[in-house]
Protein backbone atom coordinates (compact mmCIF):
# COMPACT_ATOMS: atom_id res chain seq x y z
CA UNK A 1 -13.33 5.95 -21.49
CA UNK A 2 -9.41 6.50 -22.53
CA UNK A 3 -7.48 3.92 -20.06
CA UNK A 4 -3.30 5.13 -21.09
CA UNK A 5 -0.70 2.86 -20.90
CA UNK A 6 0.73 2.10 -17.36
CA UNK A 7 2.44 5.50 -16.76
CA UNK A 8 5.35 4.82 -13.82
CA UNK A 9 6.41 2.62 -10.96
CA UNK A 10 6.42 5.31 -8.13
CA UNK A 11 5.22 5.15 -4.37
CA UNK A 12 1.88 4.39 -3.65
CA UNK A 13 0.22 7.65 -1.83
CA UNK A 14 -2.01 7.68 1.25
CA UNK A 15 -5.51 9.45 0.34
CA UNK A 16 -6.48 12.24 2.32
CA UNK A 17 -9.96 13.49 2.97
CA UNK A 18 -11.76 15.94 1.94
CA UNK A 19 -11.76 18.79 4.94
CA UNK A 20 -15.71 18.53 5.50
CA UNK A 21 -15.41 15.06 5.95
CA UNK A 22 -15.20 14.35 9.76
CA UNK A 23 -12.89 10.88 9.86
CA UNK A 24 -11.50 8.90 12.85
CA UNK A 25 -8.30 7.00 12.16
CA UNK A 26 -7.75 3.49 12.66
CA UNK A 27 -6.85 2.95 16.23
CA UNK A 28 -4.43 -0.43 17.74
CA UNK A 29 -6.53 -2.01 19.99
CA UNK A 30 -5.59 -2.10 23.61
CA UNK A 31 -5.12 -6.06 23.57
CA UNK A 32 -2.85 -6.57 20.62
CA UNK A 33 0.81 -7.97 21.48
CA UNK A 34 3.71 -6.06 20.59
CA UNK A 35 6.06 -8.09 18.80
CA UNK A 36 9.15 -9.76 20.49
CA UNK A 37 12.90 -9.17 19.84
CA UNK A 38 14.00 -12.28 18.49
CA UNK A 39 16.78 -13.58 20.52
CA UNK A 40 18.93 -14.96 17.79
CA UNK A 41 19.69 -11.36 16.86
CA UNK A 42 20.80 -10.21 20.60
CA UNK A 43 22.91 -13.26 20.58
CA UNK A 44 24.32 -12.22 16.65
CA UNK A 45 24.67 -8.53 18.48
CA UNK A 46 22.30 -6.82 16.92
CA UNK A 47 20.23 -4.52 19.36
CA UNK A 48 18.36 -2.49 17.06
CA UNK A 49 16.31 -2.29 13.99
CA UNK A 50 12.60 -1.76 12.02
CA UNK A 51 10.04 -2.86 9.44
CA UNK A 52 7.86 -0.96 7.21
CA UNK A 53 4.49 -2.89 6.73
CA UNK A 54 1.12 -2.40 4.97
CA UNK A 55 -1.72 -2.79 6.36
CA UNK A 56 -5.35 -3.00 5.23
CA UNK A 57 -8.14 -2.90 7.98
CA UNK A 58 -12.23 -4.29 7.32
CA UNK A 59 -14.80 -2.23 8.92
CA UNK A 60 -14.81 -4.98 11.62
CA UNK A 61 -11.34 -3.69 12.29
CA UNK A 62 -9.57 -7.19 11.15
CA UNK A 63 -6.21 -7.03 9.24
CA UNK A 64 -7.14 -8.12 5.71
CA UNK A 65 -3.89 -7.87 4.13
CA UNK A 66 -0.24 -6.91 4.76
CA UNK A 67 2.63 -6.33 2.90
CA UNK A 68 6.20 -5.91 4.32
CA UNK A 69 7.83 -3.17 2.44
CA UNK A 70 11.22 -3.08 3.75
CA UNK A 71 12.98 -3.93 6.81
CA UNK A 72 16.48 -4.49 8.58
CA UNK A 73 16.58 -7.44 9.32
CA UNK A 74 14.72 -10.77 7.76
CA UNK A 75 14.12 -12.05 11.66
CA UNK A 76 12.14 -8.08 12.22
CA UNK A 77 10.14 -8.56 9.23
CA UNK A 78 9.05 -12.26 10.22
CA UNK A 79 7.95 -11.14 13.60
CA UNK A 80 6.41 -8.05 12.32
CA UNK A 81 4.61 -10.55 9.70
CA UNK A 82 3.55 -12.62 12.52
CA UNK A 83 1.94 -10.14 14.84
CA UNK A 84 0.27 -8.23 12.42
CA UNK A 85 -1.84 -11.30 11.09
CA UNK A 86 -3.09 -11.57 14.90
CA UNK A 87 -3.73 -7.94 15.39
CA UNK A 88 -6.96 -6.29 15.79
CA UNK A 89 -7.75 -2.38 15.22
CA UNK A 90 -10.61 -0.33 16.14
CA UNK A 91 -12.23 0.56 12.85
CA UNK A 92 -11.68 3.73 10.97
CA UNK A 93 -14.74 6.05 10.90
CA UNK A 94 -15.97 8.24 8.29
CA UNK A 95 -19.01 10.17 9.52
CA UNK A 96 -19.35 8.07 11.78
CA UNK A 97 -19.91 5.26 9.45
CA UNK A 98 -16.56 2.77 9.88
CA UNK A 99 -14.85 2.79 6.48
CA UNK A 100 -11.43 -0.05 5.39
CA UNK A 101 -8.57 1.85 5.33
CA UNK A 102 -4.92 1.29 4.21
CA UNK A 103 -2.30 2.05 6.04
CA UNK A 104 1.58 1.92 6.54
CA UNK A 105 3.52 1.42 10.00
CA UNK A 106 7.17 1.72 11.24
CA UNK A 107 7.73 -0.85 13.50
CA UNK A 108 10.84 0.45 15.72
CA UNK A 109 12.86 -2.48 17.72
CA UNK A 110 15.44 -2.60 20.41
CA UNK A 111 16.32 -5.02 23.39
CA UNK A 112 13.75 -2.68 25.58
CA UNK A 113 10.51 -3.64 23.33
CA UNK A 114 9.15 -2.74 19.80
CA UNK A 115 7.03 0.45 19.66
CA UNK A 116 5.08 1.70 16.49
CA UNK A 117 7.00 4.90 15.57
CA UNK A 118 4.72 6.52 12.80
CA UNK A 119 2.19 5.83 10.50
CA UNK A 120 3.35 6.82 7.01
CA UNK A 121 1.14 9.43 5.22
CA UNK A 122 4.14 9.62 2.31
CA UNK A 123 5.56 6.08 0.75
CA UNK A 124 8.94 5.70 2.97
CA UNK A 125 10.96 5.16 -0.29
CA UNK A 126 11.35 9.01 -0.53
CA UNK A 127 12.13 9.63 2.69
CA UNK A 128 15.84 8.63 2.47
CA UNK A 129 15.90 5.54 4.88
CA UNK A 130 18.21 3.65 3.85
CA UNK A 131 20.73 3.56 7.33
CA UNK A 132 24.20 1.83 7.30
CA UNK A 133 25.63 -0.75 9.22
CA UNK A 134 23.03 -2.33 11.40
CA UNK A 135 20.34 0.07 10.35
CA UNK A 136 20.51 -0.77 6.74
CA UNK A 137 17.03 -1.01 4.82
CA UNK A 138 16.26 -4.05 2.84
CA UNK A 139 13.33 -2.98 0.40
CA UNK A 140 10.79 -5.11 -0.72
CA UNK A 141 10.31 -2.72 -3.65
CA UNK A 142 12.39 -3.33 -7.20
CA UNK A 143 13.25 0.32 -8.62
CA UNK A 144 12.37 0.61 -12.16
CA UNK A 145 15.72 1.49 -14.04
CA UNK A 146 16.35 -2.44 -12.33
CA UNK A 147 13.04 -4.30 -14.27
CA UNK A 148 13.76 -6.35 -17.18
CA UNK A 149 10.81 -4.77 -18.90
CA UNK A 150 7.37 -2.33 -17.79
CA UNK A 151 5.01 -4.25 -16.38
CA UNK A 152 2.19 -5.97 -18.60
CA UNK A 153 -1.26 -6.26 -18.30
CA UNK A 154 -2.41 -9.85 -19.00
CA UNK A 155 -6.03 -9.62 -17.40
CA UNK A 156 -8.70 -7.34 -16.46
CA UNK A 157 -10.97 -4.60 -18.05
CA UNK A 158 -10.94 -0.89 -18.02
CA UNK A 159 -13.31 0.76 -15.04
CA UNK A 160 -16.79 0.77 -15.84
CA UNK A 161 -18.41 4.56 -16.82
CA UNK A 162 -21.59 4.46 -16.84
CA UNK A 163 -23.52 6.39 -19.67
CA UNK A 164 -25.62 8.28 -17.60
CA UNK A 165 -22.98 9.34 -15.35
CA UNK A 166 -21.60 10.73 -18.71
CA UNK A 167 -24.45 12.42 -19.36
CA UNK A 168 -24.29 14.69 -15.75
CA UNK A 169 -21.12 15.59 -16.58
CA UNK A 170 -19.43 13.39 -14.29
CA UNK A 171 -15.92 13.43 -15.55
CA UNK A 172 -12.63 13.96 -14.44
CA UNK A 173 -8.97 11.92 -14.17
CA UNK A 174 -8.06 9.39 -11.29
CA UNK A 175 -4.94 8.14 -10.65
CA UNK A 176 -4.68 4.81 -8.82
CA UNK A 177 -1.76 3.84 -6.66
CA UNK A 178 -1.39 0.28 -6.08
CA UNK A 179 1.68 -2.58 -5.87
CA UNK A 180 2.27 -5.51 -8.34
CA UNK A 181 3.76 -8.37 -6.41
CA UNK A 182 5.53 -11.22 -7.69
CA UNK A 183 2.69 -13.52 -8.75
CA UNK A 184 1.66 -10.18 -10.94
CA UNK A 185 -1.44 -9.69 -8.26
CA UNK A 186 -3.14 -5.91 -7.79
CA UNK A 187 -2.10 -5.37 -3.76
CA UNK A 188 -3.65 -2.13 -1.56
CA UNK A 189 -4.81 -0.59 -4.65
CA UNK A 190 -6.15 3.26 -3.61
CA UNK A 191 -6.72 6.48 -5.39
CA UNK A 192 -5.92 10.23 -4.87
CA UNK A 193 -9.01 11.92 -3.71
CA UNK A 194 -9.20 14.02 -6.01
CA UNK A 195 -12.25 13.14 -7.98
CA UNK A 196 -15.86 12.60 -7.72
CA UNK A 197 -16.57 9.24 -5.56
CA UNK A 198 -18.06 7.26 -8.03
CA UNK A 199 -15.16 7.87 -10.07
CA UNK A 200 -12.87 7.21 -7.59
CA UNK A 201 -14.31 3.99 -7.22
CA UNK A 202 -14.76 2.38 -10.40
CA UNK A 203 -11.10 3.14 -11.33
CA UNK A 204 -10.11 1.02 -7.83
CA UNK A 205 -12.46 -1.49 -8.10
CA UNK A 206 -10.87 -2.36 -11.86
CA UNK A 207 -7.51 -1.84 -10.78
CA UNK A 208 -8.40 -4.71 -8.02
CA UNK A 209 -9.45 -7.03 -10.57
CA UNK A 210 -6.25 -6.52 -12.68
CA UNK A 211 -3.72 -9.26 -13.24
CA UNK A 212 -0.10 -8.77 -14.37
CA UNK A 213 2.86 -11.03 -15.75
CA UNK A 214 4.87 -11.51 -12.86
CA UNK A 215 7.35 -8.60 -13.05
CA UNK A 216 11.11 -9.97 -13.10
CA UNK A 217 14.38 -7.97 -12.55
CA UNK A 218 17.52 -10.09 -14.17
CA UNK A 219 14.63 -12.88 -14.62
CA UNK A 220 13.68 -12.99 -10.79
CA UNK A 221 9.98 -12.24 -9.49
CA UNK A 222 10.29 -9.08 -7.93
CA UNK A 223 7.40 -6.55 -6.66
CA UNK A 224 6.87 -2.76 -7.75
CA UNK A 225 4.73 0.24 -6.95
CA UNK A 226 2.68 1.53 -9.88
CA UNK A 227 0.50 4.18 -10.83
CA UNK A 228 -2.17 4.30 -13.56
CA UNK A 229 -4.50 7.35 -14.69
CA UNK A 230 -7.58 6.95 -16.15
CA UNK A 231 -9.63 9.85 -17.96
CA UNK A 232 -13.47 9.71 -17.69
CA UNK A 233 -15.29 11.44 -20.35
CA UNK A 234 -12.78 14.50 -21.13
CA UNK A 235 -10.36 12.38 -23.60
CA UNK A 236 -13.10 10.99 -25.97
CA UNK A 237 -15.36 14.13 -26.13
């Protein structure tokens, strides 16, 4: 199997389904706690703001991992930090059958109350957020014209491809969108549906197990989104 050279930083893109597939989303459940406004910014007069977090759920519904991607304030993103790692969610269902998911939310805040605003089916980086004043973002994210070099690979293997999978004719391309944080770990790794499952999963699960030099910008850790294709089968034919 061909496994090209780590093609882009770009946003990392929520899958969708395939339309016979009958799936249930991920639902808050009823007894998780809203975060607070944190008085220190009332008192600093500062009435407003939001975070952008991701979120991956178990089948159980527990919060496995998140990620703050941006936000307006530090003080929002702590609080947002905080509640998420004591919320539960009612599982995702796939058939029925409850599935993990990743997910990102927009956490809206004001003096009234925080309120969950949208789940993002698009990475927020394209969707021209960026506010002035007290609604300016603060990304997590490091833009790629800004890294002192690509990111490089300094662990893991290419996804497995099993012979007789070859043999069926199981082939095909899958990209996998996933972040590189500043320890150079694989977080929220997914891939575009667009694929046959067991493809689809073998590309993740290596992508998972991947390890990275800790990508810098002007010789500081900093996290990126990446992308990586893999060919099955077509490129060495």
């Amino acid at each position: 199997m061909k496994t090209p050279r780590l093609l882009s930083l770009v946003a990392l893109l929520a899958a969708a389904l395939p339309a016979s597939a009958q799936f249930e989303s991920a639902r808050l459940h009823p007894d998780n706690v809203m975060p607070a406004y944190p008085p220190s910014l009332q008192t600093a007069g500062i009435t407003r703001g939001y975070a952008i977090a991701a979120v991956s759920i178990d089948t159980e519904g527990k919060v496995q991992d998140t990620m703050i991607l941006a936000h307006t304030n530090a003080r929002l993103a702590e609080v947002t930090r905080k509640a998420l790692g004591e919320w539960r969610f009612i599982p995702a269902r796939l058939d029925g059958t409850p599935v993990p998911v990743q997910t990102e939310l927009k956490i809206e805040f004001s003096l009234e109350g925080a309120v969950i605003t949208s789940n993002l089916l698009n990475h927020f980086f394209f969707d021209h957020m960026e506010g002035a004043g007290d609604m300016a973002l603060n990304t997590a994210m490091c833009p790629a014209r800004r890294l002192d070099r690509p990111p490089q690979l300094v662990a893991g293997d290419a996804p497995r491809y099993a012979e007789g999978a070859k043999k069926d004719g199981v082939r095909g391309r899958v990209q996998v969108h996933f972040y590189i944080d500043e320890r150079g770990e694989v977080r929220f790794a997914c891939a575009e549906p667009a694929g046959h499952p067991y493809l689809l999963e073998q590309a993740v699960q290596a992508v998972r197990r991947w390890k990275f030099d800790p990508p810098t910008s002007r010789g500081r850790p900093v996290m990126v989104a990446a992308v990586q294709e893999f060919d099955f089968g077509d490129g060495n034919r």
